[in-house]
C-alpha atoms as a PDB file:
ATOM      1  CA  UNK A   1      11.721  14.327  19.025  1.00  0.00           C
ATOM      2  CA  UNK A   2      14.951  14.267  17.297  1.00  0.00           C
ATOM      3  CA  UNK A   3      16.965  10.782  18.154  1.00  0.00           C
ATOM      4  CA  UNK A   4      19.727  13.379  18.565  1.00  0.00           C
ATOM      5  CA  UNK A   5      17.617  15.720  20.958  1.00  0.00           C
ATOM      6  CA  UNK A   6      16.722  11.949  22.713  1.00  0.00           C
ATOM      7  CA  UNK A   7      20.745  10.712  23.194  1.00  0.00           C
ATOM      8  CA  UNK A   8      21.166  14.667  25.064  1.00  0.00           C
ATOM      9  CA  UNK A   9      18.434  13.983  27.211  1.00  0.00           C
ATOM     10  CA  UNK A  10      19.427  10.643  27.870  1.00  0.00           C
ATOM     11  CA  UNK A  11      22.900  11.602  28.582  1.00  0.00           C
ATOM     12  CA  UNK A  12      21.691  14.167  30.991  1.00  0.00           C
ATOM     13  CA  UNK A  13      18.924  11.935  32.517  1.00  0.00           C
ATOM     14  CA  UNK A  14      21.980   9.261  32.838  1.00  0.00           C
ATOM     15  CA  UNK A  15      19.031   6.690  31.399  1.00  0.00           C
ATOM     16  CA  UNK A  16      19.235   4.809  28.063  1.00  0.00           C
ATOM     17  CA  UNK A  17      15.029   4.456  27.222  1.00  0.00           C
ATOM     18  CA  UNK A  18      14.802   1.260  25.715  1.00  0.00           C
ATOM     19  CA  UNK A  19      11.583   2.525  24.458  1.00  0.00           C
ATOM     20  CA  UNK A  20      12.074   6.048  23.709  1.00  0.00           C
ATOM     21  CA  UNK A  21       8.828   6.655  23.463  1.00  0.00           C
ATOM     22  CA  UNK A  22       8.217   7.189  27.212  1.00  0.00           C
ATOM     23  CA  UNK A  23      10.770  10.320  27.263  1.00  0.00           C
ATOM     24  CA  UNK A  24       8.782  11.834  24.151  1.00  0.00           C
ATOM     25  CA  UNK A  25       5.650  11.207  26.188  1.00  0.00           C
ATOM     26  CA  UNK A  26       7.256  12.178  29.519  1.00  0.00           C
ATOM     27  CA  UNK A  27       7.970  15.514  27.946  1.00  0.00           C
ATOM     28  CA  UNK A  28       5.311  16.308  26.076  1.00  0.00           C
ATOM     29  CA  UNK A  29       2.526  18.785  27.783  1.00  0.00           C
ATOM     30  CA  UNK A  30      -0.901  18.651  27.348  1.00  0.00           C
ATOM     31  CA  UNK A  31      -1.399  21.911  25.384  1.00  0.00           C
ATOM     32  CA  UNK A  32       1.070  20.365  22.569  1.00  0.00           C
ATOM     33  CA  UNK A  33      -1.381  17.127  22.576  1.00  0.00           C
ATOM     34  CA  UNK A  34      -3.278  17.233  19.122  1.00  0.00           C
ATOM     35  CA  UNK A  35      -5.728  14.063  19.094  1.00  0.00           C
ATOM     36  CA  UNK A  36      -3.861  10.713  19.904  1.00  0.00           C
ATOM     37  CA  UNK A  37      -5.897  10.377  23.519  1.00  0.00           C
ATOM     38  CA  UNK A  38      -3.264  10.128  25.890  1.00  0.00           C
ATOM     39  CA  UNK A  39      -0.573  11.043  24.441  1.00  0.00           C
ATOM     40  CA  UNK A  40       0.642  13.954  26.897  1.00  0.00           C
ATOM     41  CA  UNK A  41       2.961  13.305  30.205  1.00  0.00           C
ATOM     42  CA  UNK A  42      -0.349  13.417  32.545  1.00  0.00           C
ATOM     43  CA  UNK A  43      -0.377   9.979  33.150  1.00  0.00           C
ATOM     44  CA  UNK A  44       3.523   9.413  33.606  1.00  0.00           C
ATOM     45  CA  UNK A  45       3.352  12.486  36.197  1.00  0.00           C
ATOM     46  CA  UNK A  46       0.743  10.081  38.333  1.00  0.00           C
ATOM     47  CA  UNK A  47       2.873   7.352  38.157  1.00  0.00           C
ATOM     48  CA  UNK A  48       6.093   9.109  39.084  1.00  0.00           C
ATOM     49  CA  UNK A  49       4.392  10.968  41.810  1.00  0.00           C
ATOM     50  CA  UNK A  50       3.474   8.010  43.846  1.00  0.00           C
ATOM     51  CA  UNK A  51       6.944   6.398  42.651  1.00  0.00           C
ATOM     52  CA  UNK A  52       8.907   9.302  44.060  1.00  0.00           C
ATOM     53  CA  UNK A  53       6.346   9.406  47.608  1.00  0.00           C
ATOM     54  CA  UNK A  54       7.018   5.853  48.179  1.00  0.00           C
ATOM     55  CA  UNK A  55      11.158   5.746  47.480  1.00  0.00           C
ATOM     56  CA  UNK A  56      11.641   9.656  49.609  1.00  0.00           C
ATOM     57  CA  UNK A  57       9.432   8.231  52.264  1.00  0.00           C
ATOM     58  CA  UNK A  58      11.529   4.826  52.742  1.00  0.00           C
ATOM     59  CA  UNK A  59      14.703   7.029  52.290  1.00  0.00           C
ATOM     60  CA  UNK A  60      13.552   8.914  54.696  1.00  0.00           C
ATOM     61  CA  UNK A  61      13.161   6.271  57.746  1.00  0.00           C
ATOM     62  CA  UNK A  62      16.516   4.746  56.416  1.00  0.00           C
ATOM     63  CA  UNK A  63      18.137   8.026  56.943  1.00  0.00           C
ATOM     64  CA  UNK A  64      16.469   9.331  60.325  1.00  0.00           C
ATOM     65  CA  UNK A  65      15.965   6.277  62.625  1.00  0.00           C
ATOM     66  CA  UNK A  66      15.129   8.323  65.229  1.00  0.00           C
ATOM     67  CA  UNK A  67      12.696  10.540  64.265  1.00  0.00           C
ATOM     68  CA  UNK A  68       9.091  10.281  64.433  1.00  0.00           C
ATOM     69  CA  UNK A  69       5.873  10.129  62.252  1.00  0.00           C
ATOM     70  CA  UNK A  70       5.661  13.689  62.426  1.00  0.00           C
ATOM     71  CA  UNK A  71       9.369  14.035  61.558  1.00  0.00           C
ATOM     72  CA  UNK A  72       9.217  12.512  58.566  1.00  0.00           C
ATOM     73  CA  UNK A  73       5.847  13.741  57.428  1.00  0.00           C
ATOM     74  CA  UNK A  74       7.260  17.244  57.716  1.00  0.00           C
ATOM     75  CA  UNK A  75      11.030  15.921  56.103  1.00  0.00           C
ATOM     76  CA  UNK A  76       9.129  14.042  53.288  1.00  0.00           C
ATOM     77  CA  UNK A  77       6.809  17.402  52.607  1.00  0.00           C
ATOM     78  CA  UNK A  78       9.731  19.104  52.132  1.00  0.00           C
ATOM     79  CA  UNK A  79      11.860  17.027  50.379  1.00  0.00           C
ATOM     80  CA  UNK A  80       8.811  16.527  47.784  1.00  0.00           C
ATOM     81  CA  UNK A  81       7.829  20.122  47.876  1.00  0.00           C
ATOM     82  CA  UNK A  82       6.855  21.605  44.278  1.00  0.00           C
ATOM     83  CA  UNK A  83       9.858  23.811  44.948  1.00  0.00           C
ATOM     84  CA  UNK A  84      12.440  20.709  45.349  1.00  0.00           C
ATOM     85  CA  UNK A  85      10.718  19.091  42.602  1.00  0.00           C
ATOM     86  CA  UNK A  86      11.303  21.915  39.767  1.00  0.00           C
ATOM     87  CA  UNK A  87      14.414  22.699  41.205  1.00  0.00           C
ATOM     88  CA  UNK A  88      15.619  19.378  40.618  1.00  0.00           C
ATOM     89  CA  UNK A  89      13.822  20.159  37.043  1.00  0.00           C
ATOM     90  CA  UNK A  90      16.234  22.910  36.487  1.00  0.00           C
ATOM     91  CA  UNK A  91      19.101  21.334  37.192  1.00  0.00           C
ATOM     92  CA  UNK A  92      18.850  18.850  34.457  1.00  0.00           C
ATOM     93  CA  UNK A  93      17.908  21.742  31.924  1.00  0.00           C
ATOM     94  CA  UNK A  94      13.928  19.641  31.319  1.00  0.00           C
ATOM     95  CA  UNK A  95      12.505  23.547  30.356  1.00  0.00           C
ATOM     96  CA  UNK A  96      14.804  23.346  27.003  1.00  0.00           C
ATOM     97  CA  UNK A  97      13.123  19.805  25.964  1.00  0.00           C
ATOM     98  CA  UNK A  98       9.069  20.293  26.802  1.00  0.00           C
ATOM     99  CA  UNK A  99       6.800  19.758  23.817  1.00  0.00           C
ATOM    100  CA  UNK A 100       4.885  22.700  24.431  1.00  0.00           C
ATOM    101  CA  UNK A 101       1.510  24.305  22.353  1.00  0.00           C
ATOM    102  CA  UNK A 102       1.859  27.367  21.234  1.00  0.00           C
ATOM    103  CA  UNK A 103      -0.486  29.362  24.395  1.00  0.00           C
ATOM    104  CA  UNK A 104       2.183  28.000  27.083  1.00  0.00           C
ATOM    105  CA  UNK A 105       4.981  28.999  24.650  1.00  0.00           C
ATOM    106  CA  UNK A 106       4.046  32.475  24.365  1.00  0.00           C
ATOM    107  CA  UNK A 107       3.466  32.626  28.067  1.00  0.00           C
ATOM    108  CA  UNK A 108       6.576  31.054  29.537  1.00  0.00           C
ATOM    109  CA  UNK A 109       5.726  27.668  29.997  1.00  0.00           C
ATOM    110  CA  UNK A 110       9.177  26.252  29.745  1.00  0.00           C
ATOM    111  CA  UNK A 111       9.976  28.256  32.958  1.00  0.00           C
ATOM    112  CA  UNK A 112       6.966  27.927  35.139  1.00  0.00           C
ATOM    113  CA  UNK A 113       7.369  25.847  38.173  1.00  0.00           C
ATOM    114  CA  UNK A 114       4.475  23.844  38.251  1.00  0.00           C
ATOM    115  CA  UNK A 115       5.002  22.377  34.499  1.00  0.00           C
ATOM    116  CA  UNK A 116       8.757  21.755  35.027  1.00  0.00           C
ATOM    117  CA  UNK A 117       7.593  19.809  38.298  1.00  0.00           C
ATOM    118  CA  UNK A 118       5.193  17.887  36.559  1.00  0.00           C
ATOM    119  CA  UNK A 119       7.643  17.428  33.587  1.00  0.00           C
ATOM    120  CA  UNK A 120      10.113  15.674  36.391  1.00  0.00           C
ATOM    121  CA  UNK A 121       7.669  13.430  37.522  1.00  0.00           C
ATOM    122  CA  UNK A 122       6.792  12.133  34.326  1.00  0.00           C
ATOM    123  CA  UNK A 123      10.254  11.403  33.868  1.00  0.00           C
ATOM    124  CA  UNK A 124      10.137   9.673  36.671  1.00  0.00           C
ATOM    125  CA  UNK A 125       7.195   7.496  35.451  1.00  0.00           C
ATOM    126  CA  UNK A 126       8.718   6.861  32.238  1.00  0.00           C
ATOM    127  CA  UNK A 127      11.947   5.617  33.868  1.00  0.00           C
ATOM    128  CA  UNK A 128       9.933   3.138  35.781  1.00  0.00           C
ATOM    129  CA  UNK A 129       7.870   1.913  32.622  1.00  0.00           C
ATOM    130  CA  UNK A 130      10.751   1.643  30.837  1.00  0.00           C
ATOM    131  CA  UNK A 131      12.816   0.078  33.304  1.00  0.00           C
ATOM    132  CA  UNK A 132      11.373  -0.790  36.409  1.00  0.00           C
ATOM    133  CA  UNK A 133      11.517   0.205  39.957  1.00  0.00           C
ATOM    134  CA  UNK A 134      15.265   0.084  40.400  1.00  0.00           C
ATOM    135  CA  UNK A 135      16.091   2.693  37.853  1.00  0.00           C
ATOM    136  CA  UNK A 136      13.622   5.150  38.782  1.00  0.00           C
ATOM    137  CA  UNK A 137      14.940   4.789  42.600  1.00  0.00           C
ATOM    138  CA  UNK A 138      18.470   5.011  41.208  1.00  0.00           C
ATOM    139  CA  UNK A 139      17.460   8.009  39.247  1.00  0.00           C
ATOM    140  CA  UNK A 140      15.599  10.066  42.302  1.00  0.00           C
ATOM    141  CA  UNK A 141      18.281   9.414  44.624  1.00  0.00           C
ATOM    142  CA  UNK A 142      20.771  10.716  42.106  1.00  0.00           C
ATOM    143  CA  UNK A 143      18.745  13.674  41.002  1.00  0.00           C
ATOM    144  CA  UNK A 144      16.109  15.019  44.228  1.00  0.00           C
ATOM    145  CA  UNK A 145      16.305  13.031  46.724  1.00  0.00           C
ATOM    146  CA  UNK A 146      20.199  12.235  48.239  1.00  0.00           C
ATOM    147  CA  UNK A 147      20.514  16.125  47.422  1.00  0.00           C
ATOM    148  CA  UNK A 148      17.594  17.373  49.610  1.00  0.00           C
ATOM    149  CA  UNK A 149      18.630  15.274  51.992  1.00  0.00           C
ATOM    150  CA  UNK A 150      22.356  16.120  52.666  1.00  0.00           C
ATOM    151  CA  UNK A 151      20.461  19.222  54.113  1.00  0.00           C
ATOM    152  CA  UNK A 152      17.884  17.639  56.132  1.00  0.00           C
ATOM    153  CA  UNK A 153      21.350  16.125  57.307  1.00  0.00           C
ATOM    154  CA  UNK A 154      22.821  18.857  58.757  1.00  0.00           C
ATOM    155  CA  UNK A 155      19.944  19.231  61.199  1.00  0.00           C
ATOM    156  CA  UNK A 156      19.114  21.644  63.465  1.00  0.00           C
ATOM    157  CA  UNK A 157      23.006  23.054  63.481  1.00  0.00           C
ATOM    158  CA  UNK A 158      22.779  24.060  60.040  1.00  0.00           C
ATOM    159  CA  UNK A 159      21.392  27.421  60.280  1.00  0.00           C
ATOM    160  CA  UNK A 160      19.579  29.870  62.924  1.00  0.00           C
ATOM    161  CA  UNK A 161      15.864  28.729  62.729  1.00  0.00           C
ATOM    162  CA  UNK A 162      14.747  31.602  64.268  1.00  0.00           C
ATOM    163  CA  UNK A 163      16.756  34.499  61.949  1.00  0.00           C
ATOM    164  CA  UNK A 164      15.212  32.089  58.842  1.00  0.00           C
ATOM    165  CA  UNK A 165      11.800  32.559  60.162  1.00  0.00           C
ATOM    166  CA  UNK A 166      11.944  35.982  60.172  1.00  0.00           C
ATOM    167  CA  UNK A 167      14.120  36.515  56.859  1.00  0.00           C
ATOM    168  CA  UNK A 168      11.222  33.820  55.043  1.00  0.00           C
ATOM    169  CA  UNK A 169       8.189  36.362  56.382  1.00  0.00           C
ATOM    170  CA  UNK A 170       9.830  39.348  55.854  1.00  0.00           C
ATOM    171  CA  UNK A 171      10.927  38.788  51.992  1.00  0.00           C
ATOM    172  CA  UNK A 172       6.292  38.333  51.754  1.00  0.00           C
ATOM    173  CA  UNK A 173       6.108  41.912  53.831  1.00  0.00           C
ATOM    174  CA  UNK A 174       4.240  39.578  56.517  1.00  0.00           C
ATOM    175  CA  UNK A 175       6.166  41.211  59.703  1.00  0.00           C
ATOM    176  CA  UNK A 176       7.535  39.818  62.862  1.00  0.00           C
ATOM    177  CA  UNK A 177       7.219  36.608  64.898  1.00  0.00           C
ATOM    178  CA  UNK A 178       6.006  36.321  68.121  1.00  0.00           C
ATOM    179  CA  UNK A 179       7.514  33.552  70.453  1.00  0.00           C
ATOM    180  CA  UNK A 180       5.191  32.636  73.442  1.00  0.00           C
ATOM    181  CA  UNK A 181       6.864  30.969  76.258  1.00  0.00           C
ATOM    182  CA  UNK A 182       4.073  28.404  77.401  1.00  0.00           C
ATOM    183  CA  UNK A 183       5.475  26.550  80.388  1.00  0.00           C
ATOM    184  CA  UNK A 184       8.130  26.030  82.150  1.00  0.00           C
ATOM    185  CA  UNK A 185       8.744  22.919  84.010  1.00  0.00           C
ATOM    186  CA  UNK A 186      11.502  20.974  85.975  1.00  0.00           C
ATOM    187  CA  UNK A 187      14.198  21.455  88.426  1.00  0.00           C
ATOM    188  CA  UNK A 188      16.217  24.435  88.305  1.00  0.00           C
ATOM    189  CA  UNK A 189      19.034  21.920  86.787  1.00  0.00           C
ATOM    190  CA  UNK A 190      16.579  20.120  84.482  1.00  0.00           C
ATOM    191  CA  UNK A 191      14.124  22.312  83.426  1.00  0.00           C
ATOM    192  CA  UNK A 192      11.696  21.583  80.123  1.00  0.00           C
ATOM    193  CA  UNK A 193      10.551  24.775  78.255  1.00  0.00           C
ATOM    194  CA  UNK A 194       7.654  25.012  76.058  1.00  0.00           C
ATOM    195  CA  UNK A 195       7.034  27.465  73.658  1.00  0.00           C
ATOM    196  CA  UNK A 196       5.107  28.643  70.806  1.00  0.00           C
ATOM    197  CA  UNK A 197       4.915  30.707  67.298  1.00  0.00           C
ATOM    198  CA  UNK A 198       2.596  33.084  66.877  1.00  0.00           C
ATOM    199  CA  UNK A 199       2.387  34.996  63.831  1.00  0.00           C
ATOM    200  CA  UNK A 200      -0.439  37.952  63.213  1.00  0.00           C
ATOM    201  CA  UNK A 201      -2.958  36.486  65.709  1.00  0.00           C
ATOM    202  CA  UNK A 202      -2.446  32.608  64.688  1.00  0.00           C
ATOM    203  CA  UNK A 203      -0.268  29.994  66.536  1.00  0.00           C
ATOM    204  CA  UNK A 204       2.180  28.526  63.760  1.00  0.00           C
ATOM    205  CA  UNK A 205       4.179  25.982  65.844  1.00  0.00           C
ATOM    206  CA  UNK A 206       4.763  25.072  69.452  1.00  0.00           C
ATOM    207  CA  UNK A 207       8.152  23.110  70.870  1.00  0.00           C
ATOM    208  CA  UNK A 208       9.543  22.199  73.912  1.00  0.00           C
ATOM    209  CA  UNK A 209      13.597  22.414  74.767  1.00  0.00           C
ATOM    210  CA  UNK A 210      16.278  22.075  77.432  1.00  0.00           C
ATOM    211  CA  UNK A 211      16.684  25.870  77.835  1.00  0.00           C
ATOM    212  CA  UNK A 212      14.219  28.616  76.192  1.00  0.00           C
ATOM    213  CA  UNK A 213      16.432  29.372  73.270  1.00  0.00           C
ATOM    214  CA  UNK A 214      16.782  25.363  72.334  1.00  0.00           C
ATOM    215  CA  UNK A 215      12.512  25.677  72.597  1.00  0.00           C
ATOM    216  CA  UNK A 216      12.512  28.818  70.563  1.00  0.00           C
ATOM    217  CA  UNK A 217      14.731  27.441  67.301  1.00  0.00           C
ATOM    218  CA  UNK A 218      12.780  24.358  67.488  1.00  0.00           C
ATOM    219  CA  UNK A 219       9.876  26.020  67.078  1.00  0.00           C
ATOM    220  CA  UNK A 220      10.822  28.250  64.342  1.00  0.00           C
ATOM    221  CA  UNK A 221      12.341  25.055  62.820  1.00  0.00           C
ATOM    222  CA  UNK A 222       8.730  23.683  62.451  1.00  0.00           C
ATOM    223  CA  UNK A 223       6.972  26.651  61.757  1.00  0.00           C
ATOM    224  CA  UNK A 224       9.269  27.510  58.860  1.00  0.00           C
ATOM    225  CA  UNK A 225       8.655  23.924  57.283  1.00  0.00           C
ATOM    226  CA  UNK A 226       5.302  23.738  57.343  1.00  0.00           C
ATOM    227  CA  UNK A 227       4.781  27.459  56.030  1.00  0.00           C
ATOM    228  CA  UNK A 228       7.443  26.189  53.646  1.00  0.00           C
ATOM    229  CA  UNK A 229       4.816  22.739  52.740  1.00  0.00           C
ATOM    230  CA  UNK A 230       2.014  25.063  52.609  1.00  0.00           C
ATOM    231  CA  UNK A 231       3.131  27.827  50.074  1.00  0.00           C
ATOM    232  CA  UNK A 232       4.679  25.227  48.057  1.00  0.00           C
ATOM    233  CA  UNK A 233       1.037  23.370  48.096  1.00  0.00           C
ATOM    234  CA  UNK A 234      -0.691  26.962  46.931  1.00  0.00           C
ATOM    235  CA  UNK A 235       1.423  27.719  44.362  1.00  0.00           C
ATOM    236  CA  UNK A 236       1.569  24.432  42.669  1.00  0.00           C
ATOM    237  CA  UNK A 237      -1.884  24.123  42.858  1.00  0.00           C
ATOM    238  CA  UNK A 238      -3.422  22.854  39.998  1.00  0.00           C
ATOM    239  CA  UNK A 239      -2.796  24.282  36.776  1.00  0.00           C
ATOM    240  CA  UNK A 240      -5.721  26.915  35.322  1.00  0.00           C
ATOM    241  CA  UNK A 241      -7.263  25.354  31.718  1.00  0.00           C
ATOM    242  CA  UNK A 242      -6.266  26.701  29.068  1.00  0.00           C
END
């Protein structure tokens, strides 16, 4: 790597490697790896994976005091989806700068959302051997994590659960929703409503709310997440050898 291809990256990254050596490695894929043992972003990707669980999960219960363990597993799954990850990947152009071998360059590689995801966490890693903890958290928050939250943010107001649901399974041709109203309890003027997701033959989700409709988007709300978590967890599964 060029040290003028390194001061672009750099300047897009908005980090100054005082050892460039960890970007070259960051970016670097294991198909371009000829014999130095080690020398790919594998490593880096480990590192910057548990950097980037640890700094979204305590941004997380900084950001959302009052939610619960459950909450925040389901925020911090989506906020470190595969998805988020390479689209965070995209954003500061990492495709254009992989080290790639000549199989994965044929076949797309520098598009392909599971190496661009990897790619970021590596960079992650390298920021933090090259720098320590505070630049890597300065870089996710800049780059992922402040982002993905702004929407968790908005909250339940910031779109129609239900009409999301339905628009997420219909663009996979998986049909309707079914919403199951499970119990209804309370005085007429403070009545609890429980209710649940059902989707061909399989309960999804289940929520309770202040009137049936408040029940019904909550619901949704959590079943679209976690079908969110889990297609993200499929598709960036690990890679097939080469």
């Amino acid at each position: 790597m060029s040290l003028a291809e390194i001061d672009v990256i750099e300047e897009i990254l908005g980090h100054h490697f005082a050892v460039p050596d960890w970007l070259d490695r960051a970016l670097t894929h294991r198909s371009h790896r000829q014999t130095e043992e080690g020398a790919d972003n594998e490593r880096l990707e480990f590192l910057g994976d548990r950097v980037l669980g640890l700094v979204a999960s305590e941004r997380l219960c900084q950001s959302f005091p009052e939610w619960d363990s459950g909450q925040l597993s389901r925020g911090l799954a989506r906020v470190v989806s595969g998805e988020s990850i390479c689209k965070a990947a995209q954003r500061l152009r990492l495709g254009s700068f992989l080290r790639l071998g000549a199989g994965e360059e044929k076949t797309g590689g520098r598009e392909k959302k599971r190496l661009l995801a990897d790619a970021f966490e590596a960079v992650v890693g390298a920021i933090y051997m090259d720098a320590g903890m505070e630049a890597a958290v300065s870089f996710l928050l800049r780059t992922l994590i402040d982002p993905a939250l702004e929407v968790e943010k908005e909250g339940p107001q910031r779109l129609d659960h239900k009409s999301a649901l339905q628009e997420w399974l219909q663009r996979r041709g998986l049909g309707i929703i079914e919403y199951r109203l499970l119990a209804e309890t309370g005085p007429d003027h403070q009545k609890t409503f429980q209710v649940e997701t059902w989707h061909a033959g399989k309960k999804l989700s289940e929520a309770v709310g202040r009137s049936k409709k408040d029940a019904e988007q909550a619901a949704a709300r959590i079943a679209l997440g976690d079908l969110e978590a889990f297609e993200a967890a499929a598709e960036f599964g690990p890679e097939t050898p080469e």
